[in-house]
Protein backbone atom coordinates (compact mmCIF):
# COMPACT_ATOMS: atom_id res chain seq x y z
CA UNK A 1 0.00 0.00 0.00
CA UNK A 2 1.34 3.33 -0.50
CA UNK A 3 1.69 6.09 2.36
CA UNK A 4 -1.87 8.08 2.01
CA UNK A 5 -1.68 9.62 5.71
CA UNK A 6 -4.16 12.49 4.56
CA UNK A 7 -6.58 10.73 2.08
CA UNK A 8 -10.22 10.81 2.84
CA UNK A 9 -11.68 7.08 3.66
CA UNK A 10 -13.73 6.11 1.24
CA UNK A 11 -16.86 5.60 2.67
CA UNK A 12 -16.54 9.24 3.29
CA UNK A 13 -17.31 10.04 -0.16
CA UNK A 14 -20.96 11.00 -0.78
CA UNK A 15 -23.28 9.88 -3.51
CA UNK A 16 -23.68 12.03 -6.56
CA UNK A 17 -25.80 14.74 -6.61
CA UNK A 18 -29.31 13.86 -7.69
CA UNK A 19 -27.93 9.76 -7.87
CA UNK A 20 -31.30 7.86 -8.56
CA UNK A 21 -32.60 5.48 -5.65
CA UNK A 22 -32.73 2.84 -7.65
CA UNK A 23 -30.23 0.59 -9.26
CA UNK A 24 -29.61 0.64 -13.12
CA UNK A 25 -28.93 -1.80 -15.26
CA UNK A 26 -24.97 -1.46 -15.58
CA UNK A 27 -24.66 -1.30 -11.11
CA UNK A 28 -26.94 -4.78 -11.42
CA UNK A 29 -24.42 -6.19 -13.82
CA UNK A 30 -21.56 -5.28 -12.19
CA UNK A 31 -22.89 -6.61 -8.46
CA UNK A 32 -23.72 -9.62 -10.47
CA UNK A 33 -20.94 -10.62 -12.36
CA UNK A 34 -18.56 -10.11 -9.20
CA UNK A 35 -20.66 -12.29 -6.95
CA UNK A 36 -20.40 -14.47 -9.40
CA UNK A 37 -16.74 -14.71 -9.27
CA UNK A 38 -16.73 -14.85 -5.58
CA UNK A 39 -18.77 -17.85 -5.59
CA UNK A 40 -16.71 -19.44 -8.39
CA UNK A 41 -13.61 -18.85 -6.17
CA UNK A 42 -15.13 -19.88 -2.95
CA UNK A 43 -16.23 -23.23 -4.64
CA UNK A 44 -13.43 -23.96 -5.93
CA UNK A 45 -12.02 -24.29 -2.25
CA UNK A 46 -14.27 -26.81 -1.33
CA UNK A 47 -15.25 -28.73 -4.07
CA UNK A 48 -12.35 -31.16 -4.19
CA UNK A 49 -12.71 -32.25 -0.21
CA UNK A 50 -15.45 -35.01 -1.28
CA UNK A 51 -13.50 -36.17 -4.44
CA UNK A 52 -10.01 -36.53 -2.70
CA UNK A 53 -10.38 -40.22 -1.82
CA UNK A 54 -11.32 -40.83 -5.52
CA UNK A 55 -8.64 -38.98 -7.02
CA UNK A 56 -5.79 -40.31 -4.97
CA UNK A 57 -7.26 -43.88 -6.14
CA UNK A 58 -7.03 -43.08 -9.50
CA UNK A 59 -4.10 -41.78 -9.96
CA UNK A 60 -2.26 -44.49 -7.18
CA UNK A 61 -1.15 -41.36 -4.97
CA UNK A 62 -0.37 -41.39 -1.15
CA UNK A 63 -2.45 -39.68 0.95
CA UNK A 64 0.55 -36.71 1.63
CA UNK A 65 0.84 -36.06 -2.09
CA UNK A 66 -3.09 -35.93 -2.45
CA UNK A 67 -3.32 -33.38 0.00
CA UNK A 68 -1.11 -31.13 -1.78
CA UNK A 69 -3.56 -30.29 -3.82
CA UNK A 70 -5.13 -28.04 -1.49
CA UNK A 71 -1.78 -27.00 0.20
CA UNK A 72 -0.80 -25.67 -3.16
CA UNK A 73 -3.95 -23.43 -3.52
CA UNK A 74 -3.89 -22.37 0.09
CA UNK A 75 -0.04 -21.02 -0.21
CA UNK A 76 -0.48 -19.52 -4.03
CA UNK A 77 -3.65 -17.57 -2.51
CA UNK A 78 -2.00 -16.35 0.86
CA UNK A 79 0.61 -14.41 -1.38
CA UNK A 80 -1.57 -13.50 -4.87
CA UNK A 81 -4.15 -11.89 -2.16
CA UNK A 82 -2.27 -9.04 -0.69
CA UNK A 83 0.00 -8.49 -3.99
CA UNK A 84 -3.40 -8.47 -6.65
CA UNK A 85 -4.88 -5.75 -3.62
CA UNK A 86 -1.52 -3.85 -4.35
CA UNK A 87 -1.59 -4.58 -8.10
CA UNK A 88 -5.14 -3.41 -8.41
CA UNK A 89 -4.82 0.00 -6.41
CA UNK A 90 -1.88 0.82 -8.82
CA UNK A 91 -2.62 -0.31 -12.41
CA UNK A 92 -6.63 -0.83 -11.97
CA UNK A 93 -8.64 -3.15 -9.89
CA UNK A 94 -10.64 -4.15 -13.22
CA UNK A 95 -7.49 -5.31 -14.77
CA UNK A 96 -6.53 -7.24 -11.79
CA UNK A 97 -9.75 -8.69 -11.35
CA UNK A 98 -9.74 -9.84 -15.14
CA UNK A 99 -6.52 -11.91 -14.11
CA UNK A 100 -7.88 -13.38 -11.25
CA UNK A 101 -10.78 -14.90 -13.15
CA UNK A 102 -8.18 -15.69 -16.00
CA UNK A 103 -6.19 -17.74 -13.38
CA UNK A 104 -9.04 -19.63 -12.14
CA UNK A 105 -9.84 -20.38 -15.63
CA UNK A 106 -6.35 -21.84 -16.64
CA UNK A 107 -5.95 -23.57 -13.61
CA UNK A 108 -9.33 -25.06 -14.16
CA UNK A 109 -8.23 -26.15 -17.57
CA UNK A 110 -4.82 -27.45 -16.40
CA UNK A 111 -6.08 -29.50 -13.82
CA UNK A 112 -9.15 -30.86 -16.41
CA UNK A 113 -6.31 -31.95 -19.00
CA UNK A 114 -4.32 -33.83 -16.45
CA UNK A 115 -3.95 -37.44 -15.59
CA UNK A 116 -1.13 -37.02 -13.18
CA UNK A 117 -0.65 -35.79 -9.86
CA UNK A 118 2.28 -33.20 -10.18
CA UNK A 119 -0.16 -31.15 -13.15
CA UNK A 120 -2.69 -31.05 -11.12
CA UNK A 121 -1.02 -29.87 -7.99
CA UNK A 122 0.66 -26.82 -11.39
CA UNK A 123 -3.63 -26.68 -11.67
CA UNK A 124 -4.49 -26.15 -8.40
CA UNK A 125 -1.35 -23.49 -7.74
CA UNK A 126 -2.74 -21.21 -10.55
CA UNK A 127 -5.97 -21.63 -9.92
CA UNK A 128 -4.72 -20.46 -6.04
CA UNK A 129 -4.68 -16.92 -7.71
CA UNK A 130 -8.28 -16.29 -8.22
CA UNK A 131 -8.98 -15.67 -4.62
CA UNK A 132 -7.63 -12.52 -5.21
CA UNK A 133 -11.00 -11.85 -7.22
CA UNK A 134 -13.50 -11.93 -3.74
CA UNK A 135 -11.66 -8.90 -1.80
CA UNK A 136 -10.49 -6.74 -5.59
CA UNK A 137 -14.67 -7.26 -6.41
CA UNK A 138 -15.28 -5.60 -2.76
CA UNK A 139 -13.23 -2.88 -3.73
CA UNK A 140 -14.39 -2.40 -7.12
CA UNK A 141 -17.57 -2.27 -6.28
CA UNK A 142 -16.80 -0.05 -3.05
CA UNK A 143 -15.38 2.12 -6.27
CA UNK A 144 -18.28 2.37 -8.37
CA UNK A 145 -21.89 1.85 -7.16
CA UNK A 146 -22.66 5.57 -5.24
CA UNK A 147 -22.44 5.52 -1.32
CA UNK A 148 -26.37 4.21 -0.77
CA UNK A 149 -26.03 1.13 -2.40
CA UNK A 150 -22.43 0.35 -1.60
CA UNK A 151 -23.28 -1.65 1.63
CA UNK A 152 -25.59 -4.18 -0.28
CA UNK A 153 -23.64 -4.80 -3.04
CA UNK A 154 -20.34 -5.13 -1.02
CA UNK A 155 -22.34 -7.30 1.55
CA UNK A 156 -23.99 -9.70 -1.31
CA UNK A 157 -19.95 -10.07 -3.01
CA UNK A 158 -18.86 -10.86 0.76
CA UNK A 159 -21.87 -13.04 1.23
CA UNK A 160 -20.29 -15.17 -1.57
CA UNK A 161 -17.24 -16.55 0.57
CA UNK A 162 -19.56 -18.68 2.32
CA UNK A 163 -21.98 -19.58 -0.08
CA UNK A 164 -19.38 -20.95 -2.87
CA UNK A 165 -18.38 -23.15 -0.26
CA UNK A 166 -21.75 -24.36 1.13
CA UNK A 167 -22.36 -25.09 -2.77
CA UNK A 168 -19.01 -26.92 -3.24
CA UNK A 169 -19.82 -30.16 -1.16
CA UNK A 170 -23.17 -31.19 -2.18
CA UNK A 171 -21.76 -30.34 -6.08
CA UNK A 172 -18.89 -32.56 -5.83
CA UNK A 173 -20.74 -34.83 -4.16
CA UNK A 174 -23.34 -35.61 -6.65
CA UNK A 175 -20.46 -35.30 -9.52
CA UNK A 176 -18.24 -38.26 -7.80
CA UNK A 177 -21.54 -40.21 -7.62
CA UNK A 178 -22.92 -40.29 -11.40
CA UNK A 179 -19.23 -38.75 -13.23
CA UNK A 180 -15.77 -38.44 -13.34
CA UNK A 181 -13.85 -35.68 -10.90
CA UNK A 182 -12.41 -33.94 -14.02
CA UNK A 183 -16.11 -32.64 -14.70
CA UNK A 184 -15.84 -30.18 -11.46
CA UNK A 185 -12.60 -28.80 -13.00
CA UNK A 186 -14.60 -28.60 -16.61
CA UNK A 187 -17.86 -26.39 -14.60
CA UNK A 188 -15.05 -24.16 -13.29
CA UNK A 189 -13.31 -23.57 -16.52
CA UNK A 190 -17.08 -22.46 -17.61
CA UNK A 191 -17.63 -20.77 -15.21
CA UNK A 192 -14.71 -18.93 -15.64
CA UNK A 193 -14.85 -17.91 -19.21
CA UNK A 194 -18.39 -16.29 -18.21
CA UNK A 195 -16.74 -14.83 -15.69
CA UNK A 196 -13.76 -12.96 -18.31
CA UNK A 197 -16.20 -12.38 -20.41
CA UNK A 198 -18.90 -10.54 -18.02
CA UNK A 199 -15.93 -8.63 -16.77
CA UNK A 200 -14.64 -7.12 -19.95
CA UNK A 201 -18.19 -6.29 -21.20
CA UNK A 202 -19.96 -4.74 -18.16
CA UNK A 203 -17.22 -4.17 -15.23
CA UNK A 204 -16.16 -0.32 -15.27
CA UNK A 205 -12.83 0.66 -14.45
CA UNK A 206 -12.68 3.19 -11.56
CA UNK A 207 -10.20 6.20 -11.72
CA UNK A 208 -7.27 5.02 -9.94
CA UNK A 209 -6.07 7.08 -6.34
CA UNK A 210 -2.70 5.61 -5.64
CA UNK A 211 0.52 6.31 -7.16
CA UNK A 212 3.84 5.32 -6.60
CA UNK A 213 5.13 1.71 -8.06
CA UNK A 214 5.38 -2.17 -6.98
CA UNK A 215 7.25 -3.30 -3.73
CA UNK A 216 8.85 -6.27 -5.12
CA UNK A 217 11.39 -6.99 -2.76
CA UNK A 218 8.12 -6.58 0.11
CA UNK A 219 6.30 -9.11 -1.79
CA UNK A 220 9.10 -11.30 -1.92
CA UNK A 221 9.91 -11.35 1.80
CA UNK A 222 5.50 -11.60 2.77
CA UNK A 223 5.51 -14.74 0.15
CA UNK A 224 8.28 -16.24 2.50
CA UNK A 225 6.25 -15.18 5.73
CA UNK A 226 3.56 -16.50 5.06
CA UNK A 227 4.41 -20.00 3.13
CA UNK A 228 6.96 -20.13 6.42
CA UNK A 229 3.85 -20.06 8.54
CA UNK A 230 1.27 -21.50 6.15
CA UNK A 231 2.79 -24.63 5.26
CA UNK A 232 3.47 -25.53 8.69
CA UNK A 233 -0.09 -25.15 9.96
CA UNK A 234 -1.31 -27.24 6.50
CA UNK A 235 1.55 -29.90 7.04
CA UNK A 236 1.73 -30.41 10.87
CA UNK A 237 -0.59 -33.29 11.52
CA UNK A 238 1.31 -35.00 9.09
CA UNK A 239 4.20 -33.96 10.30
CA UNK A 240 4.58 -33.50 13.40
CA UNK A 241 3.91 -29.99 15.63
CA UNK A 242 7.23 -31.41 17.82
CA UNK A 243 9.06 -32.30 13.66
CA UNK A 244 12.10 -30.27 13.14
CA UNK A 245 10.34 -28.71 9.63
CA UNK A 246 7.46 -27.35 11.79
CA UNK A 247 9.23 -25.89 14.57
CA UNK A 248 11.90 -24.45 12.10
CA UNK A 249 9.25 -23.00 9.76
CA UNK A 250 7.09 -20.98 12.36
CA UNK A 251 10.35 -19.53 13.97
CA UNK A 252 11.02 -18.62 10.47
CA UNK A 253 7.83 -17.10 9.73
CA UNK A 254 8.01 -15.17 12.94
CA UNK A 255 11.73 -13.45 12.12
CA UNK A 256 10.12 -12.67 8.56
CA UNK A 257 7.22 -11.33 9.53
CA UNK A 258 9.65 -8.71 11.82
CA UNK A 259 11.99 -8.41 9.23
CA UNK A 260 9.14 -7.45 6.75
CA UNK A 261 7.47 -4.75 9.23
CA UNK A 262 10.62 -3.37 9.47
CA UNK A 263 11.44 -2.75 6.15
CA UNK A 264 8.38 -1.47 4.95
CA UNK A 265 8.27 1.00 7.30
CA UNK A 266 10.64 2.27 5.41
CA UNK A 267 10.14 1.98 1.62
CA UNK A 268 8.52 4.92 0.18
CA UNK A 269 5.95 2.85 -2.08
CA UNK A 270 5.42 -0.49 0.41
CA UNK A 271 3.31 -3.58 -0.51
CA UNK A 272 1.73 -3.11 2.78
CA UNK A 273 1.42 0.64 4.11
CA UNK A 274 2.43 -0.65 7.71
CA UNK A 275 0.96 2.90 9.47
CA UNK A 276 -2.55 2.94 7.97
CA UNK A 277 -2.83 -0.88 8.76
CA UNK A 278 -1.76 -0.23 12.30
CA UNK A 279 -4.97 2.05 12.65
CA UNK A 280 -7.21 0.43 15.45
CA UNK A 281 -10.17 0.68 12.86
CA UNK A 282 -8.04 -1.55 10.49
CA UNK A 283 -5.90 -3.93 13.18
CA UNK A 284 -8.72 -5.06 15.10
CA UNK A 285 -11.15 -5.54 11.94
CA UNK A 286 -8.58 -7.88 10.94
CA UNK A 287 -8.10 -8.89 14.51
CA UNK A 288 -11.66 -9.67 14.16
CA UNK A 289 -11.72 -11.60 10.59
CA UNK A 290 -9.46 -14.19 11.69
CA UNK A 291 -11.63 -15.46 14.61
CA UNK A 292 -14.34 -15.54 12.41
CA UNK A 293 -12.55 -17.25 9.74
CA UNK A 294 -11.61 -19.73 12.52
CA UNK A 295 -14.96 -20.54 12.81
CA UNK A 296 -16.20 -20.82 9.38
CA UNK A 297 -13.76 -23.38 8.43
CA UNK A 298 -14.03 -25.61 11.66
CA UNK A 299 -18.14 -25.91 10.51
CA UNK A 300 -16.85 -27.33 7.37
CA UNK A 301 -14.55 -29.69 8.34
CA UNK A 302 -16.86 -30.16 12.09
CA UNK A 303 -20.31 -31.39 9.65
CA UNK A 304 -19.21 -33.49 6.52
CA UNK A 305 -17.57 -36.35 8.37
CA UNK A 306 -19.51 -36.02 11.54
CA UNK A 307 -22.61 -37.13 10.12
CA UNK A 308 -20.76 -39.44 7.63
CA UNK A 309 -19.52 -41.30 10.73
CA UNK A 310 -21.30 -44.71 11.51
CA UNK A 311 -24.00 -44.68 13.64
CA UNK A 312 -22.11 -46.67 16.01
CA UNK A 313 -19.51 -44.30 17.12
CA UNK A 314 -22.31 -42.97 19.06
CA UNK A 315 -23.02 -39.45 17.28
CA UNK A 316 -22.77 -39.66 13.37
CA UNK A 317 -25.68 -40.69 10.83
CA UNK A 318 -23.54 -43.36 8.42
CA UNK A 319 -25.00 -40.50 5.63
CA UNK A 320 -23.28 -40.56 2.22
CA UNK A 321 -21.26 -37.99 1.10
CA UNK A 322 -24.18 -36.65 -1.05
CA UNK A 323 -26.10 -36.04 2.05
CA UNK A 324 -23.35 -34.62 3.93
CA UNK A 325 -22.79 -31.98 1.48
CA UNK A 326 -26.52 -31.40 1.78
CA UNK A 327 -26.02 -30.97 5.00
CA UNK A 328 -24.34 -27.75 4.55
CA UNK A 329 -26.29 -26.38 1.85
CA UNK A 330 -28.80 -24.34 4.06
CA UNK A 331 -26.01 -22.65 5.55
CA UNK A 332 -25.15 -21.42 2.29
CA UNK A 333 -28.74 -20.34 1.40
CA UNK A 334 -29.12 -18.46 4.54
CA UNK A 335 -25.59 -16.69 3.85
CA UNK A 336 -27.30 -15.18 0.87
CA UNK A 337 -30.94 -14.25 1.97
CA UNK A 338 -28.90 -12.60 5.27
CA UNK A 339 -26.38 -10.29 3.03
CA UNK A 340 -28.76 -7.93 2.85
CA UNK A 341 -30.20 -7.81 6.01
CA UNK A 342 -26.84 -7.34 6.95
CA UNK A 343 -26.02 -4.24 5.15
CA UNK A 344 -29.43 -2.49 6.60
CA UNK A 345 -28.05 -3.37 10.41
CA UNK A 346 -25.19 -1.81 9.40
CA UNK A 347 -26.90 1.39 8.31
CA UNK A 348 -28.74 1.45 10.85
CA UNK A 349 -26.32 0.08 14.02
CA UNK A 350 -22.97 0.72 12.22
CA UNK A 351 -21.15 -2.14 10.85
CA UNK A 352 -18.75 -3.49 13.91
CA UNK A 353 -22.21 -3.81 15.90
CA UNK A 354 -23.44 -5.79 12.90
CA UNK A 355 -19.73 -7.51 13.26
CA UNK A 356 -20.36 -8.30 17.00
CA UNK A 357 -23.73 -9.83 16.01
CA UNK A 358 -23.19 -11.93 13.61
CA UNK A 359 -20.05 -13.35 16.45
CA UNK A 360 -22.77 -14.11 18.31
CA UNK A 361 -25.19 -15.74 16.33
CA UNK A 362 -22.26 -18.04 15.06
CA UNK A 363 -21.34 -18.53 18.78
CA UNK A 364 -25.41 -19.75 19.70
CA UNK A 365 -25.04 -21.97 15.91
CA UNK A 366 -21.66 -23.79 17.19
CA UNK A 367 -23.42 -24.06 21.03
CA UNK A 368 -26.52 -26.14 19.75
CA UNK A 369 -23.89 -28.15 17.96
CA UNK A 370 -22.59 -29.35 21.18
CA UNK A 371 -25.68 -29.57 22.65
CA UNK A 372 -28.41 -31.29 20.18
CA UNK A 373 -26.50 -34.26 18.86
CA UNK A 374 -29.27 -36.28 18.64
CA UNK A 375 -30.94 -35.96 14.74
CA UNK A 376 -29.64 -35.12 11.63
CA UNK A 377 -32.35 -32.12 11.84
CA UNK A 378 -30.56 -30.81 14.95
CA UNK A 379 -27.20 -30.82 13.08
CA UNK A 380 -28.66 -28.88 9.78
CA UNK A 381 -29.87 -26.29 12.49
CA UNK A 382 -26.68 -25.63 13.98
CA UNK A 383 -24.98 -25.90 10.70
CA UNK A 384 -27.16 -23.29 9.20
CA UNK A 385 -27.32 -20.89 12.17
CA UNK A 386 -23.81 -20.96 12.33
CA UNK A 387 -23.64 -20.09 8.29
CA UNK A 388 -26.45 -17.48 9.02
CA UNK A 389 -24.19 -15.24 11.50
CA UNK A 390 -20.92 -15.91 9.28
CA UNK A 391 -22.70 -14.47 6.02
CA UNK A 392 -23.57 -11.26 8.79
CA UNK A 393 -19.81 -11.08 9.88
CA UNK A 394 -17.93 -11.48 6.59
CA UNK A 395 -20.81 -8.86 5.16
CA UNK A 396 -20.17 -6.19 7.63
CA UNK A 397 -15.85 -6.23 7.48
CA UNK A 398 -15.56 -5.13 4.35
CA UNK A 399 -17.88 -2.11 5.13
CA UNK A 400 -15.54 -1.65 8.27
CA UNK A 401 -12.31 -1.53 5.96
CA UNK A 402 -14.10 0.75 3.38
CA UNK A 403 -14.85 3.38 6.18
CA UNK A 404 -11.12 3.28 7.19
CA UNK A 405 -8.74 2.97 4.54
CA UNK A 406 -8.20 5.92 2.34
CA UNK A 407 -9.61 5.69 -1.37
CA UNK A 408 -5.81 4.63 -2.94
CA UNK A 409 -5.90 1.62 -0.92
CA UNK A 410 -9.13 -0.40 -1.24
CA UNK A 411 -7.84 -3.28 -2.89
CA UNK A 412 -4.93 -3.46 -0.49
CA UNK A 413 -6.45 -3.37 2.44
CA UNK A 414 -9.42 -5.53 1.57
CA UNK A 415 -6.76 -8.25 0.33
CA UNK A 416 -5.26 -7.88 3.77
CA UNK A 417 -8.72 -8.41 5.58
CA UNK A 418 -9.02 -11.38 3.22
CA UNK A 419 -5.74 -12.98 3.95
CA UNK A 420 -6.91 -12.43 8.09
CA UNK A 421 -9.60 -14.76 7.84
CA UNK A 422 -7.71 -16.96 5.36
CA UNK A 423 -4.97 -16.95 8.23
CA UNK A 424 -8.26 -18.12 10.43
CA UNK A 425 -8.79 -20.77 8.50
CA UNK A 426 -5.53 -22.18 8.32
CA UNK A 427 -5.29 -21.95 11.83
CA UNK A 428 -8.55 -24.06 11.97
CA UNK A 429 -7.95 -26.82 9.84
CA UNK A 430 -4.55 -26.86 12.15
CA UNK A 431 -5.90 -27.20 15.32
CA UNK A 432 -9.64 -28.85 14.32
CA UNK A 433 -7.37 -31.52 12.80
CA UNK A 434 -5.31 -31.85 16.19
CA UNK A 435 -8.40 -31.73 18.43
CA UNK A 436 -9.91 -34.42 16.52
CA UNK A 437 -7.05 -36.98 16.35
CA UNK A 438 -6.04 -36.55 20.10
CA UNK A 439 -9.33 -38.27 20.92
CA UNK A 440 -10.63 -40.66 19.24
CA UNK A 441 -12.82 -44.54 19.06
CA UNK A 442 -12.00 -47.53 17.17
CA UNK A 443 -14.77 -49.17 14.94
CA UNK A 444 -12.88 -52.08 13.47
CA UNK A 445 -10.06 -51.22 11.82
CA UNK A 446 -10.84 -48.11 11.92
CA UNK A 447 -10.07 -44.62 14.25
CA UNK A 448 -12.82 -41.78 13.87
CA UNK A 449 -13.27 -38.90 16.23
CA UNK A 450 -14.87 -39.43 19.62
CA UNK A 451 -17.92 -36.49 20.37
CA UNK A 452 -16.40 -35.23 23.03
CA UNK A 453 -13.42 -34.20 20.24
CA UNK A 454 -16.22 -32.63 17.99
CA UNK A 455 -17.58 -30.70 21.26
CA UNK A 456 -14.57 -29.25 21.78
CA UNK A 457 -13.51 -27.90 18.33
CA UNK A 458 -16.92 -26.72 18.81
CA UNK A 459 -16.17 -24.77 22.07
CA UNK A 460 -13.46 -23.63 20.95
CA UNK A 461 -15.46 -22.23 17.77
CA UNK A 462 -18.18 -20.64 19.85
CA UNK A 463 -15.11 -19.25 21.72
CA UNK A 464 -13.03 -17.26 19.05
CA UNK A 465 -16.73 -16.23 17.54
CA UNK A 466 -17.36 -14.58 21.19
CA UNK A 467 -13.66 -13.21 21.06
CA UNK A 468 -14.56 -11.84 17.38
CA UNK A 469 -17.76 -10.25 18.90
CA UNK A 470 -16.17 -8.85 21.54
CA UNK A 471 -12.95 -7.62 19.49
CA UNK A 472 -15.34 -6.20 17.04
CA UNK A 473 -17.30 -3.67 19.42
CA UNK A 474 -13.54 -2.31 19.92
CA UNK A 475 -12.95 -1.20 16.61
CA UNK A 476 -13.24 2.89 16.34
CA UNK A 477 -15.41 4.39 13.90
CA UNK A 478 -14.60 8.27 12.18
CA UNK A 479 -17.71 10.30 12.01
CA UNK A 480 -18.89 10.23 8.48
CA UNK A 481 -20.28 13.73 6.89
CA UNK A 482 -23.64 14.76 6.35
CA UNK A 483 -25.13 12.38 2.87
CA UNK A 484 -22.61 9.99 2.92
């Protein structure tokens, strides 16, 4: 981000004079075709979970080298996320948005084309790119719909983090079932083409604020940070937390992340403006994102192979992995219909109340969880009052970050709230997966969680929502002026 210590904050601007109350046809398109490419993105996150045991038995894999196919798109998207957001407030966030659906697209293809495990992990790694598209749309369309319909649209693009993902299970469930796994990869590369295409013809490119030029030595030494800590937290179940690789990489990650503060502190154009960021408005928003990334993720990995557990370990259904995904797909639904319910509490409470409540309605969605374990019903209630206060979090950040960071650094410093709650999730999967082997039944042959494992990950998800909630009502807001 580039120093901007005097720049308005962009929700300070005000609407046009005379704008029109209603929406036209080109604000419609745009809202659309960039919720689109959230969900895309999102999806393509979660859709190859299901299909994993198929592909590694296809292509005669180990389980390690399977998983790199998600490890691949996690660490590609931790470092395209904050360098697009820097890309896109210099050289246009249209442009950068354009290559984050192109990504997606060729990674799609790559990974359709292949029969082998190292070009699909190349697939995967491109297609890692694209999540730069959910927090560049925010920003766009923070840039071009006028100040009264800003909240909606940015809630319904945020609103598509979760819903993507809510979609991905059941869809790759029902594809392993009656096709091949390369027909998910051949829906994205679809997908994606519409996605191009929509972009080019109806996205407008907003006049660009910031000036100065790329901090490639800063994005050098964040890529290292952040695989340093990433990979670790991916890797260390398999690994080991006491191995020598995951002890070495986190004390690496930490010196890099020092190293990196340090020095941008001191470049004239940084990646990462470390002043503005160190606002309270902006810290504790992000703060705030990664506990409720934390929980987001532990309801996906806390639902599809709880109720795919035998009945016979006491808590699970024996469902198929069809069901399972179904499982989640009111969550997803609810997401949606609560984006823009979201963005009215905001205008009317102010967005870090709207923040605090959707903490605790995720908080009351993770408690029944640990509570009501006796129906399948009781589970797609939690599940889906969880989903219901994460689509009213993740819709109210973004409007949190708009209010704060000056105009030249939208894209930045919504790429850096995205990478927060990607950090959440990371951190998640890390210690869901730990939680869940340190207790556990046997069934046979076989090890599965016991419930008193999936009650804790789900205290400890109620927890950080509560801490998110809390952290949230913290955040400082600036008085905005008269009509904006």
């Amino acid at each position: 981000m580039s120093r901007s210590t005097t720049a308005t904050p962009a929700a300070a601007r005000t609407a046009p004079a005379g704008a029109d109350d209603g929406w036209d046809a080109r604000q419609v398109t745009a809202v659309a075709i960039v919720a689109v490419c959230g969900v895309l993105v999102s999806l393509t996150q979660s859709l190859l979970i299901p299909v994993l045991p198929a592909i590694q038995l296809d292509l005669g894999s180990s389980t390690g080298g399977t998983q790199w196919l998600l490890t691949s798109t996690l660490l590609v998207a931790a470092v395209a996320v904050p360098v697009f957001g820097r890309l896109g407030d210099l050289y246009g966030k249209r442009l950068l948005l354009t290559a984050a659906a192109s990504a997606l697209t060729i990674g799609s293809l790559i990974c359709a084309s292949s029969d082998t495990l190292p070009w699909l992990i190349v697939g995967r790694a491109v297609t890692g790119a694209s999540a730069a598209a959910i927090p560049l749309g925010i920003s766009l369309i923070g840039s071009v719909l006028p100040a009264h319909r800003r909240g909606t649209g940015i809630a319904l693009v945020s609103a598509t983090l979760g819903i993507g993902g809510a979609l991905g299970l059941p869809l790759a469930a029902l594809v392993a079932e009656h096709a091949d796994y390369h027909a998910l990869f051949w829906i994205c590369v679809v997908g994606g083409l519409v996605a191009v295409v929509g972009i080019l013809l109806a996205v407008k490119e907003p006049g660009r604020a910031a000036t100065g030029r790329m901090d490639l030595p800063g994005a050098v030494l964040l890529a290292a940070a952040l695989v340093s800590l990433l990979l670790p937290l991916a890797q260390g179940n398999t690994w080991g937390w006491d191995d020598a690789r995951t002890i070495g990489l986190l004390a690496a990650a930490a010196v890099l992340l020092v190293v990196f503060v340090l020095v941008e502190r001191r470049v004239v154009s940084p990646l990462v403006d470390i002043r503005v960021n160190a606002r309270p408005a902006l810290l504790l928003t992000n703060i705030a994102s990664v506990c409720v990334g934390f929980a987001l993720f532990a309801m996906l990995i806390g639902t599809a192979s709880y109720v795919q557990a035998p009945e016979a370990s006491g808590y699970g259904f024996g469902s198929s992995v069809l069901a399972s995904g179904l499982a989640m797909l009111p969550s997803g639904v609810a997401m949606l219909l609560l984006s823009p319910v979201s963005a009215k509490l905001s205008d009317r409470f102010g967005p870090k109340v709207t923040l605090a409540i959707g903490g605790v309605v995720i908080a009351l969605g993770f408690t029944s969880r640990i509570v009501f374990t006796g129906s399948f019903w009781q589970i797609v209630v939690g599940t889906t009052i969880a989903g219901a206060g994460t689509g009213i979090a993740y819709a109210a950040m973004p409007s949190l970050i708009m209010r704060a960071a000056p105009q030249s650094e939208l894209a930045a410093a919504n790429g850096l709230n995205a990478l927060a709650r990607s950090v959440g999730s990371s951190l998640a999967s890390a210690i869901g997966g730990t939680v869940l082997a340190a207790s556990t039944i046997a069934l046979g042959a076989h090890e599965l969680p016991s419930l008193g494992a999936y009650r804790l990950l789900f205290g400890l998800c109620a927890g950080a929502a509560l801490l998110g909630a809390l952290i949230a009502l913290t955040v400082p807001t600036e008085r905005e002026p008269a009509g904006a």
